[in-house]
C-alpha atoms as a PDB file:
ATOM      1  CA  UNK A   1       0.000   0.000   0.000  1.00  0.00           C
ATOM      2  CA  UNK A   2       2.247   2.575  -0.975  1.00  0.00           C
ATOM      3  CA  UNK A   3       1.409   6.131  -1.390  1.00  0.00           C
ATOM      4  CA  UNK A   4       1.525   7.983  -4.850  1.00  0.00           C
ATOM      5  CA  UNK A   5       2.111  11.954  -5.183  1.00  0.00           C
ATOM      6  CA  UNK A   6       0.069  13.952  -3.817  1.00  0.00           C
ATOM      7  CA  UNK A   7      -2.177  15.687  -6.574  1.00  0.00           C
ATOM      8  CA  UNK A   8      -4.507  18.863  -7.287  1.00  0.00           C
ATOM      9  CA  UNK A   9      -8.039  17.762  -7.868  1.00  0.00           C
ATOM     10  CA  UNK A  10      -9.527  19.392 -10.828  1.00  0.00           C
ATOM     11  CA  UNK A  11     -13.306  17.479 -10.719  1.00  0.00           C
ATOM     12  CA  UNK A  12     -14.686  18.095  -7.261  1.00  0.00           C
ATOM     13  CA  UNK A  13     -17.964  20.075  -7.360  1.00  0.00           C
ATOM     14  CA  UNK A  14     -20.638  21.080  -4.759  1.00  0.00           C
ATOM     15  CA  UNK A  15     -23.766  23.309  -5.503  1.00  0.00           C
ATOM     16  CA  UNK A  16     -21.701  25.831  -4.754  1.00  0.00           C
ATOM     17  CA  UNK A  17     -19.527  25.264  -7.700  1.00  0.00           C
ATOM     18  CA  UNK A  18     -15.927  23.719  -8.067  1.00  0.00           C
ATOM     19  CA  UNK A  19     -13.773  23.135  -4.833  1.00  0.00           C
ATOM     20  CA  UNK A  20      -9.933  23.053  -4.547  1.00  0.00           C
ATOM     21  CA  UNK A  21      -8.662  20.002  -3.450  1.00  0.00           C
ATOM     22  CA  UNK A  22      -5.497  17.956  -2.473  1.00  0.00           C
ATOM     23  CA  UNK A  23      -5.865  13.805  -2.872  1.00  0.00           C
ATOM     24  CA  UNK A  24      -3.253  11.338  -1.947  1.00  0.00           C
ATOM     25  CA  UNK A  25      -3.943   8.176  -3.427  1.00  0.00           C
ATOM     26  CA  UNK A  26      -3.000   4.863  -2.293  1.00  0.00           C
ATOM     27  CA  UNK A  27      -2.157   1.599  -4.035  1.00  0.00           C
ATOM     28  CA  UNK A  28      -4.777  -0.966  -2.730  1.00  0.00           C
ATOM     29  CA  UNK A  29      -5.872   1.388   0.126  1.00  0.00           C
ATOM     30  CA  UNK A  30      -8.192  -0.734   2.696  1.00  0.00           C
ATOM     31  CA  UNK A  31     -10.320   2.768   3.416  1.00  0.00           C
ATOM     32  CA  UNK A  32     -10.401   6.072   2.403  1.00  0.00           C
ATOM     33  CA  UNK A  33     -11.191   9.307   4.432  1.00  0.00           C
ATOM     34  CA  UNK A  34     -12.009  12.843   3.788  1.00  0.00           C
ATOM     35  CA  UNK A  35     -10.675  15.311   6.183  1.00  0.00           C
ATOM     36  CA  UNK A  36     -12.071  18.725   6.845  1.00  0.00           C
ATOM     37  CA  UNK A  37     -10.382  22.039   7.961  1.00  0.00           C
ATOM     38  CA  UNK A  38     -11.151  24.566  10.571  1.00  0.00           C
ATOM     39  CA  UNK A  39     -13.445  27.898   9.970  1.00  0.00           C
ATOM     40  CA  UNK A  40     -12.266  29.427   6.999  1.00  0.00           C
ATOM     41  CA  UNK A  41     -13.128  33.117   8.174  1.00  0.00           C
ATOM     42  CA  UNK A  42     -10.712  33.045  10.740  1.00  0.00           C
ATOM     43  CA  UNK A  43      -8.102  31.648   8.302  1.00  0.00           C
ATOM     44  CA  UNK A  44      -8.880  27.595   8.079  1.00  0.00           C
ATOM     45  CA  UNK A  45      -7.902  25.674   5.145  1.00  0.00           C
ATOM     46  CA  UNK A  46      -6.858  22.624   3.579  1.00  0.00           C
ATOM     47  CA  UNK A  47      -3.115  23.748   4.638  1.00  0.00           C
ATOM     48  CA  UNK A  48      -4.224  24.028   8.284  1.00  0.00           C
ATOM     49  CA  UNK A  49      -1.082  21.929   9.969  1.00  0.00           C
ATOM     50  CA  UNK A  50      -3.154  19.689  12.081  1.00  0.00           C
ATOM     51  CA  UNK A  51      -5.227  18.872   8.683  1.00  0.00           C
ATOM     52  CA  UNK A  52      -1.748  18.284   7.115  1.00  0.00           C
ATOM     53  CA  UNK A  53      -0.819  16.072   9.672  1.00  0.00           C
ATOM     54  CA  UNK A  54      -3.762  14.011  10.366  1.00  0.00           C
ATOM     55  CA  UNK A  55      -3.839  13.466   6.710  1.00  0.00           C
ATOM     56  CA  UNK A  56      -0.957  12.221   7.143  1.00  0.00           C
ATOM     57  CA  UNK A  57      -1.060   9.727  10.045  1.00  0.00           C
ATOM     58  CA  UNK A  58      -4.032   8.384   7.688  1.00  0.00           C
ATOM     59  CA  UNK A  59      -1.876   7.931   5.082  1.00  0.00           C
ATOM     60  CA  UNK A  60       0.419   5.937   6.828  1.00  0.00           C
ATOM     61  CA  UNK A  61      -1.672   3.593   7.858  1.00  0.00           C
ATOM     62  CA  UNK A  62      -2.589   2.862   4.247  1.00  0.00           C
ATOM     63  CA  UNK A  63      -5.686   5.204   4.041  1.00  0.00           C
ATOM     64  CA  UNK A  64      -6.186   7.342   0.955  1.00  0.00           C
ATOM     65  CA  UNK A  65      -7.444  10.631   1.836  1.00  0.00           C
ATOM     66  CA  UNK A  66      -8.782  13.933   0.420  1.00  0.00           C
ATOM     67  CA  UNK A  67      -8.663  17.324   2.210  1.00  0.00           C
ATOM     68  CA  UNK A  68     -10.619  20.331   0.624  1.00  0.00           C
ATOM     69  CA  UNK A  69     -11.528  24.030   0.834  1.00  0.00           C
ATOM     70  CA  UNK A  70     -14.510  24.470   1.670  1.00  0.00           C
ATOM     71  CA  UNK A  71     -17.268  27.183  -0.667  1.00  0.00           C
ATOM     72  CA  UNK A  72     -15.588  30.268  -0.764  1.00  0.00           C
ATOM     73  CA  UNK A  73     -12.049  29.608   0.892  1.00  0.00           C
ATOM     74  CA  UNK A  74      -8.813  29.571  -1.224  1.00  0.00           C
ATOM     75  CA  UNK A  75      -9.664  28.528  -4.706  1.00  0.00           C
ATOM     76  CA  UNK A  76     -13.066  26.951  -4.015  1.00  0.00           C
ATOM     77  CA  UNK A  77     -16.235  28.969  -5.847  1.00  0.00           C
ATOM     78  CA  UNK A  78     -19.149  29.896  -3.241  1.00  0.00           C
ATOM     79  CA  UNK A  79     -19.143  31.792  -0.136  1.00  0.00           C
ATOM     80  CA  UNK A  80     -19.145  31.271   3.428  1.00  0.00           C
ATOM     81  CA  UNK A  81     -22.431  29.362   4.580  1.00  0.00           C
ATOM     82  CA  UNK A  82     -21.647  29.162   8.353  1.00  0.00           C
ATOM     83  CA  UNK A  83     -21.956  25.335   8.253  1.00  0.00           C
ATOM     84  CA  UNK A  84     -24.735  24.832   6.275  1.00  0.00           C
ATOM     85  CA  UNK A  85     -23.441  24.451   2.673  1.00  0.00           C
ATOM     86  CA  UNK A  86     -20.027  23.235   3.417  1.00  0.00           C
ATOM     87  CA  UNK A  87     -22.036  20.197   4.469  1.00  0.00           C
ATOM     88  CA  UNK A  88     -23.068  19.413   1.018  1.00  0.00           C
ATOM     89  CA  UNK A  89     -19.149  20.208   0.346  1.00  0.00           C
ATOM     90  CA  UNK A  90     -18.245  17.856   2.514  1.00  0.00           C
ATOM     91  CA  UNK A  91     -20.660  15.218   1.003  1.00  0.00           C
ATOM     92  CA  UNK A  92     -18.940  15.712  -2.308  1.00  0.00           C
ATOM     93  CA  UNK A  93     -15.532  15.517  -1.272  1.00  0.00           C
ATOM     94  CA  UNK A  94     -17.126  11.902   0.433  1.00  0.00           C
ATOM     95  CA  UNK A  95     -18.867  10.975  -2.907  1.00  0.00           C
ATOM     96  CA  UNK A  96     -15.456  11.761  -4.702  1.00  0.00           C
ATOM     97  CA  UNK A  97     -13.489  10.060  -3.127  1.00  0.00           C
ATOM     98  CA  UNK A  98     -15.964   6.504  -2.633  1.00  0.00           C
ATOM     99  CA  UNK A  99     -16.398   6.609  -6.704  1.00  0.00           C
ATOM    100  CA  UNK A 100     -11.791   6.318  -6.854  1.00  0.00           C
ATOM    101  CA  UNK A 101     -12.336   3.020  -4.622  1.00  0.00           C
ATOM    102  CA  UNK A 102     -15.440   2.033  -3.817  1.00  0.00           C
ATOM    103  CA  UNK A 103     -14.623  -1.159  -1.784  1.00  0.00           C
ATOM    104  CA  UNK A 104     -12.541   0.465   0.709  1.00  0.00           C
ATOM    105  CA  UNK A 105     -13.720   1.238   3.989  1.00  0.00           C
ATOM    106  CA  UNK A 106     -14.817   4.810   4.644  1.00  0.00           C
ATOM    107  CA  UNK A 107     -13.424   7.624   7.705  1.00  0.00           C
ATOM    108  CA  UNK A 108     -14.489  10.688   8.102  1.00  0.00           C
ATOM    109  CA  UNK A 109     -13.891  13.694  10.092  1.00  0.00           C
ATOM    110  CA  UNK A 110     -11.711  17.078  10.279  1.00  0.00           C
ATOM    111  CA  UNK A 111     -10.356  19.945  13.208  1.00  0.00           C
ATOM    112  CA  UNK A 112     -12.429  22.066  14.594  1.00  0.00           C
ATOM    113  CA  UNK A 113     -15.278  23.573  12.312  1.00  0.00           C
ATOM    114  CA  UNK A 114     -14.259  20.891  10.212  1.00  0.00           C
ATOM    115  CA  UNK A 115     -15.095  18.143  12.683  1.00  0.00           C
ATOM    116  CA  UNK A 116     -18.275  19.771  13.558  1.00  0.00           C
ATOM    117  CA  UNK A 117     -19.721  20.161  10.010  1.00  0.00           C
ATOM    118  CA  UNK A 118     -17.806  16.246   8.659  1.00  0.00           C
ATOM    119  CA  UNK A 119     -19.633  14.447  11.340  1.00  0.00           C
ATOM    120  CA  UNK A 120     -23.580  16.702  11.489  1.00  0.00           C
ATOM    121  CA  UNK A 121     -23.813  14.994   7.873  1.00  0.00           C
ATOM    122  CA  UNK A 122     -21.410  11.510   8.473  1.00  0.00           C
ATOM    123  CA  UNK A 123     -23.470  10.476  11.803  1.00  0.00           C
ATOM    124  CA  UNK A 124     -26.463  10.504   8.651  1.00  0.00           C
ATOM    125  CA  UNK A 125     -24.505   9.116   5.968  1.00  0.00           C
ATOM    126  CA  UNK A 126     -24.680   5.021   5.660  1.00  0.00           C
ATOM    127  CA  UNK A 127     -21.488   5.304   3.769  1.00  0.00           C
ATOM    128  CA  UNK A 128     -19.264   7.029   6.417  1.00  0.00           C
ATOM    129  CA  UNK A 129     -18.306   3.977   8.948  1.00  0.00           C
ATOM    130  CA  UNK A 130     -16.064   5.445  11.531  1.00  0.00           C
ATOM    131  CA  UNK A 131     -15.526   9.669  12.270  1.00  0.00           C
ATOM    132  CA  UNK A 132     -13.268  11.313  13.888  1.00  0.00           C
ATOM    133  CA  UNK A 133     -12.903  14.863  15.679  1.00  0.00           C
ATOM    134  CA  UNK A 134      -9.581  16.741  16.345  1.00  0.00           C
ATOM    135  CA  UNK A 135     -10.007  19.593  19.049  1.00  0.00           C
ATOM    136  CA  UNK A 136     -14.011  19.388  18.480  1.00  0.00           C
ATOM    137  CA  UNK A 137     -15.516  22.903  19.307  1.00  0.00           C
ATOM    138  CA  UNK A 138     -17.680  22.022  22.225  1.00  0.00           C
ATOM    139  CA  UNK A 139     -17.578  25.533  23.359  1.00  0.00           C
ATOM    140  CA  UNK A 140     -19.264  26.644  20.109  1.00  0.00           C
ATOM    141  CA  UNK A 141     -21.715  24.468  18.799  1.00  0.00           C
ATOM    142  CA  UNK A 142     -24.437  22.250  20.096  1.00  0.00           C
ATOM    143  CA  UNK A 143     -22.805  18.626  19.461  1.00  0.00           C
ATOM    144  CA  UNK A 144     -25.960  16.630  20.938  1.00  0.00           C
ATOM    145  CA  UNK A 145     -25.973  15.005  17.681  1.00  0.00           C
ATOM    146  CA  UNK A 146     -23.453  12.734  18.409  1.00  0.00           C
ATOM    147  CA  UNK A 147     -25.419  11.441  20.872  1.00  0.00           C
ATOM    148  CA  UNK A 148     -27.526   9.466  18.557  1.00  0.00           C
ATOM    149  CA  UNK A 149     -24.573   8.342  16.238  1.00  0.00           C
ATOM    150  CA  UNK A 150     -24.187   4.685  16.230  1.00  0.00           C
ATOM    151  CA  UNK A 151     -20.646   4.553  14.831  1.00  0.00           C
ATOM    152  CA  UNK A 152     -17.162   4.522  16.235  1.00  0.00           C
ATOM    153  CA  UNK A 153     -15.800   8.117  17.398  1.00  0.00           C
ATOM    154  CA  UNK A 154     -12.706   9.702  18.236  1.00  0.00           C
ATOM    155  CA  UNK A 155     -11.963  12.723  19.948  1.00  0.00           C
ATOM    156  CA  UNK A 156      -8.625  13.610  19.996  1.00  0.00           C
ATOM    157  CA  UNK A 157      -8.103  17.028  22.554  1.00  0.00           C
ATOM    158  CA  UNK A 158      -6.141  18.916  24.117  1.00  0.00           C
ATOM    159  CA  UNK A 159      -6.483  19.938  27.971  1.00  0.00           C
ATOM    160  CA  UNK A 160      -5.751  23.838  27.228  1.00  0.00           C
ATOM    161  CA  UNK A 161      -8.357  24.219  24.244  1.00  0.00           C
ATOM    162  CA  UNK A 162     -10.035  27.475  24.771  1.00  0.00           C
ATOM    163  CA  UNK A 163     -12.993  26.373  22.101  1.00  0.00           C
ATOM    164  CA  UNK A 164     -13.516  23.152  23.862  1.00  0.00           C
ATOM    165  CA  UNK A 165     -13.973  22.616  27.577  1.00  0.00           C
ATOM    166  CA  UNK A 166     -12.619  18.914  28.248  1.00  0.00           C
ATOM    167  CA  UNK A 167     -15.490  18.669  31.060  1.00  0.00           C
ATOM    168  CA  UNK A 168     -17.708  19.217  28.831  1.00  0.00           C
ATOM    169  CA  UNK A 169     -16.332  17.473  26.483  1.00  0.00           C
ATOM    170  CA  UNK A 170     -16.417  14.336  28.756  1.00  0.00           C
ATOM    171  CA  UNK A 171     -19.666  15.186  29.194  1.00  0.00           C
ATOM    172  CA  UNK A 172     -20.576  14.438  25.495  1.00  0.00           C
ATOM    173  CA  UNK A 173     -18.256  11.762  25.125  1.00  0.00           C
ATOM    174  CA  UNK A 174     -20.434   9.778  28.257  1.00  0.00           C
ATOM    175  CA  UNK A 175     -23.585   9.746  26.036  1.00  0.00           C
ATOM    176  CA  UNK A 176     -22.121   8.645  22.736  1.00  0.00           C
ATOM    177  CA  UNK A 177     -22.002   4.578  22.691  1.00  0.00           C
ATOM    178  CA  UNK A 178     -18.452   4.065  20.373  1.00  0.00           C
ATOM    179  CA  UNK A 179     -16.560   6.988  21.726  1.00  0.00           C
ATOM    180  CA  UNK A 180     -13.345   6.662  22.645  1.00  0.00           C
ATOM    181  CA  UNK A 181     -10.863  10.051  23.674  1.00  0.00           C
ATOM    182  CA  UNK A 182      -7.346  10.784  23.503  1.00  0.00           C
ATOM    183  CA  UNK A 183      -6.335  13.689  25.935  1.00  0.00           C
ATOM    184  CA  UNK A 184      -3.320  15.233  25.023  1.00  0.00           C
ATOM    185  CA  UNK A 185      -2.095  17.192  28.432  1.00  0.00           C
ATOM    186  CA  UNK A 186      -1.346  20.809  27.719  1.00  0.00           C
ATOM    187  CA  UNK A 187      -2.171  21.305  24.143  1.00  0.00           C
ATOM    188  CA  UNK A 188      -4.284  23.760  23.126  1.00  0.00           C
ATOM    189  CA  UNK A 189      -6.437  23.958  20.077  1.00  0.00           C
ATOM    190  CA  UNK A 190      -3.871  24.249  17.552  1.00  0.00           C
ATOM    191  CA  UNK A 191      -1.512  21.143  18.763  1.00  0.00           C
ATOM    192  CA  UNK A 192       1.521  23.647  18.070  1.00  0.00           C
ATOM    193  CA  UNK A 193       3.386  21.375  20.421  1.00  0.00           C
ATOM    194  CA  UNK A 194       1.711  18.099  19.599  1.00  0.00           C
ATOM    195  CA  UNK A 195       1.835  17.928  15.627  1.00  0.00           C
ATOM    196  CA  UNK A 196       3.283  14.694  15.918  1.00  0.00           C
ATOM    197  CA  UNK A 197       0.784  13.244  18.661  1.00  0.00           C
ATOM    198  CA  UNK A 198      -1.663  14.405  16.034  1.00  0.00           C
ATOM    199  CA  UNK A 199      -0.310  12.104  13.267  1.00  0.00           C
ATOM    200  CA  UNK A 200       0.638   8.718  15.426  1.00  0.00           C
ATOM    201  CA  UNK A 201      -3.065   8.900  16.626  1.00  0.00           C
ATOM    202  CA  UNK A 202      -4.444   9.202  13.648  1.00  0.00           C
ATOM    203  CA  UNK A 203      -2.297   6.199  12.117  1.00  0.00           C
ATOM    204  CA  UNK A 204      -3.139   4.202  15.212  1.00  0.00           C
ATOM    205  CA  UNK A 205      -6.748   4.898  14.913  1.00  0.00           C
ATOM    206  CA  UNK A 206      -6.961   4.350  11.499  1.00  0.00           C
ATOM    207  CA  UNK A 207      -4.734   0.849  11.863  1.00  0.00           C
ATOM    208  CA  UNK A 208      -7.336  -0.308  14.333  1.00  0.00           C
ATOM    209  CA  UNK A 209     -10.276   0.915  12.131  1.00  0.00           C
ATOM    210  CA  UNK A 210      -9.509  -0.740   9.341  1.00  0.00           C
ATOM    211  CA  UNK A 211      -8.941  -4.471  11.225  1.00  0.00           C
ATOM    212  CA  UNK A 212     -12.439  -3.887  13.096  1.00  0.00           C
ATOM    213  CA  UNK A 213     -14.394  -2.414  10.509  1.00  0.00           C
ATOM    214  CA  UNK A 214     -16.150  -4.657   8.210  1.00  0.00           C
ATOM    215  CA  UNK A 215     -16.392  -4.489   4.260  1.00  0.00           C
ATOM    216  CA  UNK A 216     -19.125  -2.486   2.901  1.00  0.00           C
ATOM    217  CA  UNK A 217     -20.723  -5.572   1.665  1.00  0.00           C
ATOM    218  CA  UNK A 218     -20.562  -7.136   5.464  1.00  0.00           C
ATOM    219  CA  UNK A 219     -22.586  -4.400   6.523  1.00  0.00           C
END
Protein backbone atom coordinates (compact mmCIF):
# COMPACT_ATOMS: atom_id res chain seq x y z
CA UNK A 1 0.00 0.00 0.00
CA UNK A 2 2.25 2.57 -0.97
CA UNK A 3 1.41 6.13 -1.39
CA UNK A 4 1.52 7.98 -4.85
CA UNK A 5 2.11 11.95 -5.18
CA UNK A 6 0.07 13.95 -3.82
CA UNK A 7 -2.18 15.69 -6.57
CA UNK A 8 -4.51 18.86 -7.29
CA UNK A 9 -8.04 17.76 -7.87
CA UNK A 10 -9.53 19.39 -10.83
CA UNK A 11 -13.31 17.48 -10.72
CA UNK A 12 -14.69 18.10 -7.26
CA UNK A 13 -17.96 20.07 -7.36
CA UNK A 14 -20.64 21.08 -4.76
CA UNK A 15 -23.77 23.31 -5.50
CA UNK A 16 -21.70 25.83 -4.75
CA UNK A 17 -19.53 25.26 -7.70
CA UNK A 18 -15.93 23.72 -8.07
CA UNK A 19 -13.77 23.13 -4.83
CA UNK A 20 -9.93 23.05 -4.55
CA UNK A 21 -8.66 20.00 -3.45
CA UNK A 22 -5.50 17.96 -2.47
CA UNK A 23 -5.86 13.80 -2.87
CA UNK A 24 -3.25 11.34 -1.95
CA UNK A 25 -3.94 8.18 -3.43
CA UNK A 26 -3.00 4.86 -2.29
CA UNK A 27 -2.16 1.60 -4.03
CA UNK A 28 -4.78 -0.97 -2.73
CA UNK A 29 -5.87 1.39 0.13
CA UNK A 30 -8.19 -0.73 2.70
CA UNK A 31 -10.32 2.77 3.42
CA UNK A 32 -10.40 6.07 2.40
CA UNK A 33 -11.19 9.31 4.43
CA UNK A 34 -12.01 12.84 3.79
CA UNK A 35 -10.68 15.31 6.18
CA UNK A 36 -12.07 18.73 6.84
CA UNK A 37 -10.38 22.04 7.96
CA UNK A 38 -11.15 24.57 10.57
CA UNK A 39 -13.44 27.90 9.97
CA UNK A 40 -12.27 29.43 7.00
CA UNK A 41 -13.13 33.12 8.17
CA UNK A 42 -10.71 33.05 10.74
CA UNK A 43 -8.10 31.65 8.30
CA UNK A 44 -8.88 27.60 8.08
CA UNK A 45 -7.90 25.67 5.15
CA UNK A 46 -6.86 22.62 3.58
CA UNK A 47 -3.12 23.75 4.64
CA UNK A 48 -4.22 24.03 8.28
CA UNK A 49 -1.08 21.93 9.97
CA UNK A 50 -3.15 19.69 12.08
CA UNK A 51 -5.23 18.87 8.68
CA UNK A 52 -1.75 18.28 7.12
CA UNK A 53 -0.82 16.07 9.67
CA UNK A 54 -3.76 14.01 10.37
CA UNK A 55 -3.84 13.47 6.71
CA UNK A 56 -0.96 12.22 7.14
CA UNK A 57 -1.06 9.73 10.05
CA UNK A 58 -4.03 8.38 7.69
CA UNK A 59 -1.88 7.93 5.08
CA UNK A 60 0.42 5.94 6.83
CA UNK A 61 -1.67 3.59 7.86
CA UNK A 62 -2.59 2.86 4.25
CA UNK A 63 -5.69 5.20 4.04
CA UNK A 64 -6.19 7.34 0.96
CA UNK A 65 -7.44 10.63 1.84
CA UNK A 66 -8.78 13.93 0.42
CA UNK A 67 -8.66 17.32 2.21
CA UNK A 68 -10.62 20.33 0.62
CA UNK A 69 -11.53 24.03 0.83
CA UNK A 70 -14.51 24.47 1.67
CA UNK A 71 -17.27 27.18 -0.67
CA UNK A 72 -15.59 30.27 -0.76
CA UNK A 73 -12.05 29.61 0.89
CA UNK A 74 -8.81 29.57 -1.22
CA UNK A 75 -9.66 28.53 -4.71
CA UNK A 76 -13.07 26.95 -4.01
CA UNK A 77 -16.23 28.97 -5.85
CA UNK A 78 -19.15 29.90 -3.24
CA UNK A 79 -19.14 31.79 -0.14
CA UNK A 80 -19.15 31.27 3.43
CA UNK A 81 -22.43 29.36 4.58
CA UNK A 82 -21.65 29.16 8.35
CA UNK A 83 -21.96 25.33 8.25
CA UNK A 84 -24.74 24.83 6.27
CA UNK A 85 -23.44 24.45 2.67
CA UNK A 86 -20.03 23.24 3.42
CA UNK A 87 -22.04 20.20 4.47
CA UNK A 88 -23.07 19.41 1.02
CA UNK A 89 -19.15 20.21 0.35
CA UNK A 90 -18.24 17.86 2.51
CA UNK A 91 -20.66 15.22 1.00
CA UNK A 92 -18.94 15.71 -2.31
CA UNK A 93 -15.53 15.52 -1.27
CA UNK A 94 -17.13 11.90 0.43
CA UNK A 95 -18.87 10.98 -2.91
CA UNK A 96 -15.46 11.76 -4.70
CA UNK A 97 -13.49 10.06 -3.13
CA UNK A 98 -15.96 6.50 -2.63
CA UNK A 99 -16.40 6.61 -6.70
CA UNK A 100 -11.79 6.32 -6.85
CA UNK A 101 -12.34 3.02 -4.62
CA UNK A 102 -15.44 2.03 -3.82
CA UNK A 103 -14.62 -1.16 -1.78
CA UNK A 104 -12.54 0.46 0.71
CA UNK A 105 -13.72 1.24 3.99
CA UNK A 106 -14.82 4.81 4.64
CA UNK A 107 -13.42 7.62 7.71
CA UNK A 108 -14.49 10.69 8.10
CA UNK A 109 -13.89 13.69 10.09
CA UNK A 110 -11.71 17.08 10.28
CA UNK A 111 -10.36 19.94 13.21
CA UNK A 112 -12.43 22.07 14.59
CA UNK A 113 -15.28 23.57 12.31
CA UNK A 114 -14.26 20.89 10.21
CA UNK A 115 -15.09 18.14 12.68
CA UNK A 116 -18.27 19.77 13.56
CA UNK A 117 -19.72 20.16 10.01
CA UNK A 118 -17.81 16.25 8.66
CA UNK A 119 -19.63 14.45 11.34
CA UNK A 120 -23.58 16.70 11.49
CA UNK A 121 -23.81 14.99 7.87
CA UNK A 122 -21.41 11.51 8.47
CA UNK A 123 -23.47 10.48 11.80
CA UNK A 124 -26.46 10.50 8.65
CA UNK A 125 -24.50 9.12 5.97
CA UNK A 126 -24.68 5.02 5.66
CA UNK A 127 -21.49 5.30 3.77
CA UNK A 128 -19.26 7.03 6.42
CA UNK A 129 -18.31 3.98 8.95
CA UNK A 130 -16.06 5.44 11.53
CA UNK A 131 -15.53 9.67 12.27
CA UNK A 132 -13.27 11.31 13.89
CA UNK A 133 -12.90 14.86 15.68
CA UNK A 134 -9.58 16.74 16.35
CA UNK A 135 -10.01 19.59 19.05
CA UNK A 136 -14.01 19.39 18.48
CA UNK A 137 -15.52 22.90 19.31
CA UNK A 138 -17.68 22.02 22.22
CA UNK A 139 -17.58 25.53 23.36
CA UNK A 140 -19.26 26.64 20.11
CA UNK A 141 -21.72 24.47 18.80
CA UNK A 142 -24.44 22.25 20.10
CA UNK A 143 -22.81 18.63 19.46
CA UNK A 144 -25.96 16.63 20.94
CA UNK A 145 -25.97 15.00 17.68
CA UNK A 146 -23.45 12.73 18.41
CA UNK A 147 -25.42 11.44 20.87
CA UNK A 148 -27.53 9.47 18.56
CA UNK A 149 -24.57 8.34 16.24
CA UNK A 150 -24.19 4.68 16.23
CA UNK A 151 -20.65 4.55 14.83
CA UNK A 152 -17.16 4.52 16.24
CA UNK A 153 -15.80 8.12 17.40
CA UNK A 154 -12.71 9.70 18.24
CA UNK A 155 -11.96 12.72 19.95
CA UNK A 156 -8.62 13.61 20.00
CA UNK A 157 -8.10 17.03 22.55
CA UNK A 158 -6.14 18.92 24.12
CA UNK A 159 -6.48 19.94 27.97
CA UNK A 160 -5.75 23.84 27.23
CA UNK A 161 -8.36 24.22 24.24
CA UNK A 162 -10.04 27.48 24.77
CA UNK A 163 -12.99 26.37 22.10
CA UNK A 164 -13.52 23.15 23.86
CA UNK A 165 -13.97 22.62 27.58
CA UNK A 166 -12.62 18.91 28.25
CA UNK A 167 -15.49 18.67 31.06
CA UNK A 168 -17.71 19.22 28.83
CA UNK A 169 -16.33 17.47 26.48
CA UNK A 170 -16.42 14.34 28.76
CA UNK A 171 -19.67 15.19 29.19
CA UNK A 172 -20.58 14.44 25.50
CA UNK A 173 -18.26 11.76 25.12
CA UNK A 174 -20.43 9.78 28.26
CA UNK A 175 -23.59 9.75 26.04
CA UNK A 176 -22.12 8.65 22.74
CA UNK A 177 -22.00 4.58 22.69
CA UNK A 178 -18.45 4.06 20.37
CA UNK A 179 -16.56 6.99 21.73
CA UNK A 180 -13.35 6.66 22.65
CA UNK A 181 -10.86 10.05 23.67
CA UNK A 182 -7.35 10.78 23.50
CA UNK A 183 -6.33 13.69 25.94
CA UNK A 184 -3.32 15.23 25.02
CA UNK A 185 -2.10 17.19 28.43
CA UNK A 186 -1.35 20.81 27.72
CA UNK A 187 -2.17 21.31 24.14
CA UNK A 188 -4.28 23.76 23.13
CA UNK A 189 -6.44 23.96 20.08
CA UNK A 190 -3.87 24.25 17.55
CA UNK A 191 -1.51 21.14 18.76
CA UNK A 192 1.52 23.65 18.07
CA UNK A 193 3.39 21.37 20.42
CA UNK A 194 1.71 18.10 19.60
CA UNK A 195 1.84 17.93 15.63
CA UNK A 196 3.28 14.69 15.92
CA UNK A 197 0.78 13.24 18.66
CA UNK A 198 -1.66 14.40 16.03
CA UNK A 199 -0.31 12.10 13.27
CA UNK A 200 0.64 8.72 15.43
CA UNK A 201 -3.07 8.90 16.63
CA UNK A 202 -4.44 9.20 13.65
CA UNK A 203 -2.30 6.20 12.12
CA UNK A 204 -3.14 4.20 15.21
CA UNK A 205 -6.75 4.90 14.91
CA UNK A 206 -6.96 4.35 11.50
CA UNK A 207 -4.73 0.85 11.86
CA UNK A 208 -7.34 -0.31 14.33
CA UNK A 209 -10.28 0.91 12.13
CA UNK A 210 -9.51 -0.74 9.34
CA UNK A 211 -8.94 -4.47 11.22
CA UNK A 212 -12.44 -3.89 13.10
CA UNK A 213 -14.39 -2.41 10.51
CA UNK A 214 -16.15 -4.66 8.21
CA UNK A 215 -16.39 -4.49 4.26
CA UNK A 216 -19.13 -2.49 2.90
CA UNK A 217 -20.72 -5.57 1.67
CA UNK A 218 -20.56 -7.14 5.46
CA UNK A 219 -22.59 -4.40 6.52
Amino acid sequence: MSPRPLRQVDDLRSDAGRLEGLYRDIDRPSAVAVVCHPLPIEGGSLHSKVVFRAARGLEAAGVATIRFNFRGTGASQGVYDAGEGEQRDFEAALRWIIRKHPEAKVLAGGFSFGSWVSTRAGCEMPEVQAMFLIGAPVNKYDMQYLKNCRKPVLFLHGTADPFGDVDKLSDLVENIPEAETVIVSGAGHFFDKELEMVEQTMKEWATRMIEELPSLGEQ
